[in-house]
Protein backbone atom coordinates (compact mmCIF):
# COMPACT_ATOMS: atom_id res chain seq x y z
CA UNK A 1 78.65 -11.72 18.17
CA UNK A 2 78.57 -8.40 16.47
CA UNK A 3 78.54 -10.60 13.12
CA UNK A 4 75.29 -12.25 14.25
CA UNK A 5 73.93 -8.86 15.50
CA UNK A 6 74.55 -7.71 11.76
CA UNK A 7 72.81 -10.58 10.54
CA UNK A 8 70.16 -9.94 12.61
CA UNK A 9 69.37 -5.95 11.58
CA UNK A 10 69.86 -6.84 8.07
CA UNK A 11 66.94 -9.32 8.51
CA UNK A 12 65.28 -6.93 10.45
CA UNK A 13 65.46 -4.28 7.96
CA UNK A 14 64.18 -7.06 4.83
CA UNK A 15 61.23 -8.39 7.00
CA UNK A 16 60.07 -5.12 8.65
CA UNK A 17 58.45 -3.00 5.26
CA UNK A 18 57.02 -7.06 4.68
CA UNK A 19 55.75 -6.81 7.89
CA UNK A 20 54.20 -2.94 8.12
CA UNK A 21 52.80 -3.91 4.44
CA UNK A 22 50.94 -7.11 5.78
CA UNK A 23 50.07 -5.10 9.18
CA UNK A 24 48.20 -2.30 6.91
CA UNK A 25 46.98 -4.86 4.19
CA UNK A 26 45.08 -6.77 7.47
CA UNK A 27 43.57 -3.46 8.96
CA UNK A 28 42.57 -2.47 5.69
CA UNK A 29 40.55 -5.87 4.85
CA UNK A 30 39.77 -5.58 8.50
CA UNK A 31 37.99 -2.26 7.56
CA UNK A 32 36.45 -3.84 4.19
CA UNK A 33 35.15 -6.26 6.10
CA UNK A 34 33.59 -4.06 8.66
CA UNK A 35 31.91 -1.70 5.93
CA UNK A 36 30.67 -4.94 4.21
CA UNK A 37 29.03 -6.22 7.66
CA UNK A 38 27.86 -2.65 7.67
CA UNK A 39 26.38 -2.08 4.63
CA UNK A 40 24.64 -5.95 4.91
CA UNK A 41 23.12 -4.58 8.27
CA UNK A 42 22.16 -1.56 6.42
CA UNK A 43 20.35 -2.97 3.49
CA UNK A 44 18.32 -5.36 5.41
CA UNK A 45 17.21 -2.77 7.73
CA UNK A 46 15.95 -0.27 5.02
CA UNK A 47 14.37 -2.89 2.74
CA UNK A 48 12.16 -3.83 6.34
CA UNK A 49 11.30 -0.04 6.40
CA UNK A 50 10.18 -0.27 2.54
CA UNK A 51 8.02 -3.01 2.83
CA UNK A 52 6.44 -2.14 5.51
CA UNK A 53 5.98 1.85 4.36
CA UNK A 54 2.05 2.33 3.33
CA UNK A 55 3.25 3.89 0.18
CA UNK A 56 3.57 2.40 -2.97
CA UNK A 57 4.92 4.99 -4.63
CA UNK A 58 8.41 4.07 -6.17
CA UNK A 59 10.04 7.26 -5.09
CA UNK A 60 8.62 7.13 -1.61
CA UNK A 61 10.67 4.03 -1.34
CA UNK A 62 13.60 5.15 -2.95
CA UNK A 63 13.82 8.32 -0.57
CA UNK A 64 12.81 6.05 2.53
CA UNK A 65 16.05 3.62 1.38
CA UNK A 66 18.37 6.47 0.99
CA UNK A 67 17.57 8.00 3.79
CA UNK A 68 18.23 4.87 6.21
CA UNK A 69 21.56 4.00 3.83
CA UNK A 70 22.96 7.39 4.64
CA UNK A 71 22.13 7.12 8.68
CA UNK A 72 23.38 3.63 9.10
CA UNK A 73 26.93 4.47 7.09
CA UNK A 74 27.94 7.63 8.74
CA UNK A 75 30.87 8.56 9.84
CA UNK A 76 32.81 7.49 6.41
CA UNK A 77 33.94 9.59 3.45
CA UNK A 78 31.69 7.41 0.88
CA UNK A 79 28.94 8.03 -1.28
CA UNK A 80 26.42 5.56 -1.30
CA UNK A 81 23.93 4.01 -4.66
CA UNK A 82 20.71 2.37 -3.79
CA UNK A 83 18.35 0.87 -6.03
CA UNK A 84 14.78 0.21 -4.66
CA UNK A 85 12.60 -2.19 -7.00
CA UNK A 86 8.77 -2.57 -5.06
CA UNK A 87 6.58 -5.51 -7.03
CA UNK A 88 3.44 -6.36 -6.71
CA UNK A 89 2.59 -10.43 -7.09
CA UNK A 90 1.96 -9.83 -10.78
CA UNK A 91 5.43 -8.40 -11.05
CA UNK A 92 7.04 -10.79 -9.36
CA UNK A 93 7.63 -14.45 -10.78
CA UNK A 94 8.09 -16.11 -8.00
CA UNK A 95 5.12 -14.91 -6.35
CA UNK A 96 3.05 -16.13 -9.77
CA UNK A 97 4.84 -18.99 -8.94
CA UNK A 98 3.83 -19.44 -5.44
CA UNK A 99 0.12 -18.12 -5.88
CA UNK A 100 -0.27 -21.14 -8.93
CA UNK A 101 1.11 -23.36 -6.12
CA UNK A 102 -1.71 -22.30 -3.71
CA UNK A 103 0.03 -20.58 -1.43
CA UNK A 104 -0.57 -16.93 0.03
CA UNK A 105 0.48 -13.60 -1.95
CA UNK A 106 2.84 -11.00 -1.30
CA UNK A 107 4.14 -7.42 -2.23
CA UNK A 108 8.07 -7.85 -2.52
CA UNK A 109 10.71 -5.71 -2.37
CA UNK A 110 13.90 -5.62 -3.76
CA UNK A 111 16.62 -3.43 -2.55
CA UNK A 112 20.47 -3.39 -3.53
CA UNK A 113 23.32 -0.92 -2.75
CA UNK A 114 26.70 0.02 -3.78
CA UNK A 115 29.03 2.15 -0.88
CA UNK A 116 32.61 3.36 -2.26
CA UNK A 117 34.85 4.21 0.47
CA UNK A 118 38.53 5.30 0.67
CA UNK A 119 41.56 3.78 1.42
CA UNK A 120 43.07 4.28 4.26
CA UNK A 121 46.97 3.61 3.10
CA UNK A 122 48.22 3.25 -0.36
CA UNK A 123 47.27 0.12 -1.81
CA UNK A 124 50.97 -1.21 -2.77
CA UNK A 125 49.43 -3.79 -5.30
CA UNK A 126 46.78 -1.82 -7.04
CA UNK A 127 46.13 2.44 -8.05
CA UNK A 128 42.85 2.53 -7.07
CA UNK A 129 42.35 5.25 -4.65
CA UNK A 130 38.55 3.91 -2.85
CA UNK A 131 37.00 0.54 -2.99
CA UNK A 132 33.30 -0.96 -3.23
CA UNK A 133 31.76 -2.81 -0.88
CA UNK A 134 27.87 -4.33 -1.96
CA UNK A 135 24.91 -5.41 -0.38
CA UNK A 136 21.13 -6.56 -1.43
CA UNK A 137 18.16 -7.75 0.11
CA UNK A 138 14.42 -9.24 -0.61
CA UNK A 139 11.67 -8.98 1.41
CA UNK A 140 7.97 -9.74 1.40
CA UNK A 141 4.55 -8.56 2.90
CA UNK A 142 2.50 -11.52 2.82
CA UNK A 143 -1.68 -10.85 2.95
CA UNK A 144 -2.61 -11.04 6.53
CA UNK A 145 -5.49 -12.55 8.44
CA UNK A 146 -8.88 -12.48 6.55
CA UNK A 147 -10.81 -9.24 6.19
CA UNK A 148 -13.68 -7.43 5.14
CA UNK A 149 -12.55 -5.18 2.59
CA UNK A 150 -15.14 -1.91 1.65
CA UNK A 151 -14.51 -0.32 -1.33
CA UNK A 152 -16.64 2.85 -1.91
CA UNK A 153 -15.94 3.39 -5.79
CA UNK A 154 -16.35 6.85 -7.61
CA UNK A 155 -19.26 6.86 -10.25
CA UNK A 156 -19.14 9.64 -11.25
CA UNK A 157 -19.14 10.43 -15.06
CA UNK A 158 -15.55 11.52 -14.73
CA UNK A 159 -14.56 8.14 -14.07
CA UNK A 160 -15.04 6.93 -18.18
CA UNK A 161 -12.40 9.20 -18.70
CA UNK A 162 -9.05 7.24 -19.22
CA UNK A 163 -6.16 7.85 -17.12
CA UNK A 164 -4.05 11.12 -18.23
CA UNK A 165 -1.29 8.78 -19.16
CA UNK A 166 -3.47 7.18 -21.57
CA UNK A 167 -1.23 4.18 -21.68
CA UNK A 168 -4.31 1.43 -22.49
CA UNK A 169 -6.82 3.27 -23.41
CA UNK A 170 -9.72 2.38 -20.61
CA UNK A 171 -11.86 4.51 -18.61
CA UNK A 172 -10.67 4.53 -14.76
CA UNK A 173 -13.93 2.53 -14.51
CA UNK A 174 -12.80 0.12 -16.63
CA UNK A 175 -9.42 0.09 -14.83
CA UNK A 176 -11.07 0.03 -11.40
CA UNK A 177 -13.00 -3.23 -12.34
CA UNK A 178 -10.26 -4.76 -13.80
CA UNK A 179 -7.69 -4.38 -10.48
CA UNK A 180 -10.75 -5.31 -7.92
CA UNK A 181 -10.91 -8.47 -10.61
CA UNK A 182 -7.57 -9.16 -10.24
CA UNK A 183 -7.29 -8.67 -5.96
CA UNK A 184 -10.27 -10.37 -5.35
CA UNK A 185 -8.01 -13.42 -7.59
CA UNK A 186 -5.63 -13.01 -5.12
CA UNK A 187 -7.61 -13.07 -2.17
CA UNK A 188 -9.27 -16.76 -3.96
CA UNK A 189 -6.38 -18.02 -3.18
CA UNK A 190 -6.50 -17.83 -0.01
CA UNK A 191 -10.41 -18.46 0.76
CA UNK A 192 -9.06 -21.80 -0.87
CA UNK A 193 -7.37 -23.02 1.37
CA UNK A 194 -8.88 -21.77 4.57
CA UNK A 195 -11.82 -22.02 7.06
CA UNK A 196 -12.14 -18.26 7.67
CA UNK A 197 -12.56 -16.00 4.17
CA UNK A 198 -12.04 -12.83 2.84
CA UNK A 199 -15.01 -10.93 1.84
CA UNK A 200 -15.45 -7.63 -0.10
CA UNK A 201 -18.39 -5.17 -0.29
CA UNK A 202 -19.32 -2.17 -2.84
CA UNK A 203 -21.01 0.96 -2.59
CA UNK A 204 -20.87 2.98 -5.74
CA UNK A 205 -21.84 6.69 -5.55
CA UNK A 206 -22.05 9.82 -7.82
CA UNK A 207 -24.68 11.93 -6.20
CA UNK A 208 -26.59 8.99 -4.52
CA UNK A 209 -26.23 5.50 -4.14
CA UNK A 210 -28.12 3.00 -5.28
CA UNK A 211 -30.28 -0.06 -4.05
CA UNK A 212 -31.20 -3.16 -5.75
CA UNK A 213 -34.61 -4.70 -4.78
CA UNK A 214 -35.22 -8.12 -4.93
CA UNK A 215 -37.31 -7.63 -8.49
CA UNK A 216 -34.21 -5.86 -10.19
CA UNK A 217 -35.23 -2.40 -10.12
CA UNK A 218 -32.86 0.25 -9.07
CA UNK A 219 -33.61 2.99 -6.23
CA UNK A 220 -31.37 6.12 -5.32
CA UNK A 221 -30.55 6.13 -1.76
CA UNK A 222 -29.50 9.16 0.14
CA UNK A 223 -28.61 10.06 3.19
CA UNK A 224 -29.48 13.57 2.57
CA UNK A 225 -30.95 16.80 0.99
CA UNK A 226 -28.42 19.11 -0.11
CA UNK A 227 -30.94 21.66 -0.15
CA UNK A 228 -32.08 21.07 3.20
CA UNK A 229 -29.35 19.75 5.30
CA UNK A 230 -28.98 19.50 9.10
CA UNK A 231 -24.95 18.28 9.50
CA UNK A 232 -25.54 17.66 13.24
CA UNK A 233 -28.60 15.41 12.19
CA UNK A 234 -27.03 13.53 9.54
CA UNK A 235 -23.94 12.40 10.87
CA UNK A 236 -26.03 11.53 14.34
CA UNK A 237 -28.33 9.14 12.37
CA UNK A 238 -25.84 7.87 9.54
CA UNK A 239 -25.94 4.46 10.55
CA UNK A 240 -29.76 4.31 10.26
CA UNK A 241 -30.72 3.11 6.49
CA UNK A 242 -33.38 6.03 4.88
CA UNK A 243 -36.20 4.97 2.77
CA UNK A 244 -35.10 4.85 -0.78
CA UNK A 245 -36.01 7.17 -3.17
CA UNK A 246 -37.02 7.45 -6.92
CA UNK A 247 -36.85 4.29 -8.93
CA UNK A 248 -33.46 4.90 -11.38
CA UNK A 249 -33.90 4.86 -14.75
CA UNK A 250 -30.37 4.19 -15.41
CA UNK A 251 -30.14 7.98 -17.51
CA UNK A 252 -27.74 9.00 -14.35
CA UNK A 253 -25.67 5.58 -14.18
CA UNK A 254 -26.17 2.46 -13.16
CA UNK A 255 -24.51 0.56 -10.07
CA UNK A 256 -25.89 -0.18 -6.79
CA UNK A 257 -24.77 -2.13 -3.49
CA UNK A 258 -23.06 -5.44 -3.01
CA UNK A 259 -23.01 -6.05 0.50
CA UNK A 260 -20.26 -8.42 1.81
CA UNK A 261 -19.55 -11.50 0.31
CA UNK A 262 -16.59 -14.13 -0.60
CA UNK A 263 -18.17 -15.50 -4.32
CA UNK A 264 -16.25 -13.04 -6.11
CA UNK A 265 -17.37 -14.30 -9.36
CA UNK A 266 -20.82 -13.01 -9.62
CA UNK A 267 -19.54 -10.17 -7.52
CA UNK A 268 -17.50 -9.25 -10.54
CA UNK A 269 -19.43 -10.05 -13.01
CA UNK A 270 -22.38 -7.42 -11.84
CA UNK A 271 -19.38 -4.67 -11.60
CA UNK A 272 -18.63 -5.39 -15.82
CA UNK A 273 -22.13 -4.32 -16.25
CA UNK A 274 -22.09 -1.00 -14.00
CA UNK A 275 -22.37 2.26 -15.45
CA UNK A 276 -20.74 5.69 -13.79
CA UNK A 277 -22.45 8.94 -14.96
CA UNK A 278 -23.29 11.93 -12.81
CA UNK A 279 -21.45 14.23 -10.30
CA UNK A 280 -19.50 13.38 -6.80
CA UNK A 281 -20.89 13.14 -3.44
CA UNK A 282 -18.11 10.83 -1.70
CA UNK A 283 -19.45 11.40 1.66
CA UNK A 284 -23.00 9.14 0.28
CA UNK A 285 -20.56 6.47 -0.16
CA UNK A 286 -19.02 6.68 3.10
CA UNK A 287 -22.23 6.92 4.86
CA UNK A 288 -23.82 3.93 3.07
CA UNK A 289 -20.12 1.78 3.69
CA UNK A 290 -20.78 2.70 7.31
CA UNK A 291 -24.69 1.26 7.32
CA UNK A 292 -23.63 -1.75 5.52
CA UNK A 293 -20.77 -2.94 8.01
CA UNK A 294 -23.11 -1.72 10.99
CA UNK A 295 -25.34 -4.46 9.67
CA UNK A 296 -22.33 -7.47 8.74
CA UNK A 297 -22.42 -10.41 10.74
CA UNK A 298 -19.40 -12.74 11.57
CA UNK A 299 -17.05 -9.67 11.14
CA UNK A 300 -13.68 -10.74 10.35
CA UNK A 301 -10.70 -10.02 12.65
CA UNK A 302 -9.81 -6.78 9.72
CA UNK A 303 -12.26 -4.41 8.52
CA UNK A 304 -10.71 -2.24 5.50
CA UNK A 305 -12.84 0.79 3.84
CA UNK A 306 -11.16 1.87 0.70
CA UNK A 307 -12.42 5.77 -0.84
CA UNK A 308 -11.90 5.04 -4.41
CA UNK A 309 -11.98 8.47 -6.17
CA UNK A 310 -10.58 10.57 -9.34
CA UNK A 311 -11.82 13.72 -8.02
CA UNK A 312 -12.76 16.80 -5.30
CA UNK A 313 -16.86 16.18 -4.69
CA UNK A 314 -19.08 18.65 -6.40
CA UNK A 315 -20.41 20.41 -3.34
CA UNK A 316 -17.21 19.81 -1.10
CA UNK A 317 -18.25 22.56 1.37
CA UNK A 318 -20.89 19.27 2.46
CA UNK A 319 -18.26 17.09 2.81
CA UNK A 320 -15.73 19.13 5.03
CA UNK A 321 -18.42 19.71 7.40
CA UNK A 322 -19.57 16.26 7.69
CA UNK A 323 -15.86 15.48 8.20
CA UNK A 324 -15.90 18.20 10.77
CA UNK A 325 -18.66 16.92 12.60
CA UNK A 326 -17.28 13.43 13.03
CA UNK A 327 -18.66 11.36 10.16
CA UNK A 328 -15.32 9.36 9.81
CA UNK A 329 -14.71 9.36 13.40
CA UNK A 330 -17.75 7.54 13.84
CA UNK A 331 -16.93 4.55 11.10
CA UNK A 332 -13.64 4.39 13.39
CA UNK A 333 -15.29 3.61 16.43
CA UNK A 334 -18.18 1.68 14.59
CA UNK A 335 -16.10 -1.32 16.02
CA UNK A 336 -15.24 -0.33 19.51
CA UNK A 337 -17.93 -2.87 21.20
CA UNK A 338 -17.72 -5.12 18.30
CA UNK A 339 -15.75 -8.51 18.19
CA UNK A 340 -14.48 -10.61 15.69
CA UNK A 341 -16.22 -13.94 14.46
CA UNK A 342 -13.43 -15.23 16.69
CA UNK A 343 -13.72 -13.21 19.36
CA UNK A 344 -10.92 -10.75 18.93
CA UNK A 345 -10.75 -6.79 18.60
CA UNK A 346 -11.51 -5.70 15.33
CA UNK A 347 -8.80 -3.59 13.21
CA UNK A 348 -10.15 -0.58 11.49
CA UNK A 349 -8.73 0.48 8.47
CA UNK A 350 -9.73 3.66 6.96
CA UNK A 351 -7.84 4.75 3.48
CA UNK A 352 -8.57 7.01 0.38
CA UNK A 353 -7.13 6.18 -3.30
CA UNK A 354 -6.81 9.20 -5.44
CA UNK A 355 -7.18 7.54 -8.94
CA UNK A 356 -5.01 9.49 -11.40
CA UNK A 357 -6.02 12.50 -8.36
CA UNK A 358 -4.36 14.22 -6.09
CA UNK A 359 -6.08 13.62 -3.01
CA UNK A 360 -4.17 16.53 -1.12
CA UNK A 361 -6.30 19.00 -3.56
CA UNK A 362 -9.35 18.04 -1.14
CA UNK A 363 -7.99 18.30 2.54
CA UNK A 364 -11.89 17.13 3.74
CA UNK A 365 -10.65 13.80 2.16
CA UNK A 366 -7.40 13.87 4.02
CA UNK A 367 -8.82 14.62 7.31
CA UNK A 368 -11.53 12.05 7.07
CA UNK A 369 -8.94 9.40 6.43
CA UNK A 370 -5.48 10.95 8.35
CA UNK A 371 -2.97 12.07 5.94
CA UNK A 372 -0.95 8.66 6.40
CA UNK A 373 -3.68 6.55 4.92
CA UNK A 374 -3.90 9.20 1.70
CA UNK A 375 -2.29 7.24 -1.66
CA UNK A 376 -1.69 8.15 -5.17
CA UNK A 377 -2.05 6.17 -8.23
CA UNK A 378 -1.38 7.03 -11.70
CA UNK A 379 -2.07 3.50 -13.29
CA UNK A 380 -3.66 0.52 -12.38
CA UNK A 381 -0.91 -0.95 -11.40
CA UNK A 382 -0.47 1.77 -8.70
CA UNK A 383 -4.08 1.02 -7.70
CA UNK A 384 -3.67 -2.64 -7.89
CA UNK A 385 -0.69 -2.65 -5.19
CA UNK A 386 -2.17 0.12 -3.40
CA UNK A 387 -4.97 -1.93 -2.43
CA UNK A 388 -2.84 -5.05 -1.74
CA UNK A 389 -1.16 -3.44 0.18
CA UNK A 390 -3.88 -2.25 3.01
CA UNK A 391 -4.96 -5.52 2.74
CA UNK A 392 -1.51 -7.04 3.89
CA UNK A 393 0.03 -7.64 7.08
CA UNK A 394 1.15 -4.43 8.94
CA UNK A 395 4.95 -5.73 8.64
CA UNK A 396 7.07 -7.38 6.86
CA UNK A 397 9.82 -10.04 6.55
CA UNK A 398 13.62 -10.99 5.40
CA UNK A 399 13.75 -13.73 2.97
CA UNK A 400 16.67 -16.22 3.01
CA UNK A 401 17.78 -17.62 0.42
């Protein structure tokens, strides 16, 4: 008996460090395996914040990312490296792909991160102090239900400047053309293959905007005398078209309306031939945006006004106080008793694009739009996905692979 009891603690002794070891070994991949469910959690729910952030600005995203990373792994003694990658549909192949197949576009974002953590006990098999555990996810914001999209586009001479970056050589006009080119592409693609259509509008302005009459000639339209202004007066009769003014002689520019409309071809070709010249009066353009969806018919179920601008207005005293005494308001409510072609509520949205600007530098700008609808762009690339990206669904989604 006490020879088998001897037996017994010697095999006791032999199996029980085998035993602790494969007890810690199992809690530790245990814990691996928790931080890796973690982290996979993590990732997908920060790369759903990115794509559906307004921003387009690459370190907007990044900060966004690390900021949800760091929330979501608390309570470990890690550090935590996230790379954010945000593409437009140019950027991405298989959204070139898709698009050539006929089917809608997207902004996509990639997002991947690395999370180092500590052991726990001694590894008995390695040195390594800390392990890795990885994650990374895609998602996509496709282009949402049709809308009327408003861009009210900076002529002003400063706009045949190039960009300060300088990196092709255009003007910001040229650049300008060239992205609402290459969206209104995109938005082809769809019209294609539905009922229901995408349409954009134009309104160019530098101190006026302009009107084209049925024999060709050009006419300055404004919705008011700087040296003679009434703000209350203005802003309660901005939706009522004034008699047009001087015939242009195309010394100070020349641009006028497009009102809305889905044959983006001719659209784009009258753009090539515009002209900016002149000084800034953004708050024309706004007003004359305003007049020209007041008078749209078959409004889609979206209605998107886009301030495209590289600078503050000349007299931006004018501005602030038509901002003050609810010019941009009133565009927001313009809609209120207004339905869709299908009989739906009509979405308003209201956004400024400071082209190689900072848009903050003008707070009349900011306040006419809300400070979350204010974006930067420093190339057209910036401006391209900018625009994409109002245009988009409000969310986004996963994608499986």
């Amino acid at each position: 008996m006490k020879n088998q009891q001897g037996v017994a603690m010697i095999i006791f002794v032999i199996i029980a460090p085998i035993l602790m070891t494969t007890f810690f070994i199992g809690l530790q991949g245990a814990r691996a395996l928790q931080n890796k469910s973690r982290i996979e959690d993590a990732v997908d729910m920060a790369n759903m914040a990115v794509i559906s952030q307004k921003s387009t600005e690459k370190q907007a995203a990044k900060a966004l990312a690390d900021e949800y990373m760091r929330t979501y792994m608390t309570g470990e003694n890690n550090s935590i490296k996230v790379n954010v990658e945000k593409l437009g549909c140019y950027d991405s192949a298989a959204c070139r792909k898709d698009s050539a197949n006929g089917k809608s576009i997207y902004i996509e974002s990639k997002l991947s991160a690395v999370s180092n953590h500590d052991y726990w006990f001694k590894n008995p098999f390695s040195d390594e102090s800390s392990y890795d555990v990885a994650a990374a996810s895609t998602s996509r914001k496709f282009q949402g239900k049709p809308a009327d999209v408003y861009f009210i586009a900076d002529m002003s001479g400063s706009m045949t400047s190039p960009f300060k970056a300088k990196r092709n050589g255009k003007s910001k006009f040229e650049v300008l053309a060239g992205v609402i080119k290459r969206v209104t592409a995109d938005l082809e693609i769809y019209n294609s293959r539905h009922t229901y259509k995408h349409r954009v509008a134009l309104t160019g302005y530098n101190y006026y905007t302009y009107h084209r009459a049925t024999n060709g000639a050009i006419y300055e339209a404004r919705q008011y005398n700087q040296n003679n202004i009434n703000i209350r007066y203005v802003v309660d009769n901005m939706l009522k078209v004034k008699p047009l003014g001087r015939q242009s002689s195309g010394s100070y520019g020349y641009f006028y309306d497009m009102l809305l409309t889905s044959e983006f071809k001719t659209f784009n070709d009258q753009i090539a031939l515009f002209r900016p010249r002149g000084v800034t009066a953004s708050d024309q353009g706004i007003m004359r945006a305003a007049q020209i969806a007041d008078r749209a018919v078959d409004l889609n179920d979206n209605q998107v006004f886009i301030i495209l601008s590289d600078g503050n207005d000349t007299y931006p005293w004018v501005t602030r106080d038509l901002v003050q005494a609810g010019m941009c308001s009133k565009i927001k409510k313009l809609f209120n008793n207004k339905k869709s072609l299908h009989g739906e509520d009509i979405t308003v949205t209201f956004a400024v694009i400071g082209i190689d600007y900072n848009v903050k530098s003008f707070p009349a700008m900011s306040t006419c739009v809300g400070p979350d609808n204010v974006y930067h762009a420093s190339s057209d690339e910036d401006v391209y996905k900018n625009i994409i990206n109002l245009i988009s669904e409000e969310s986004g989604r996963l994608v499986t692979h």
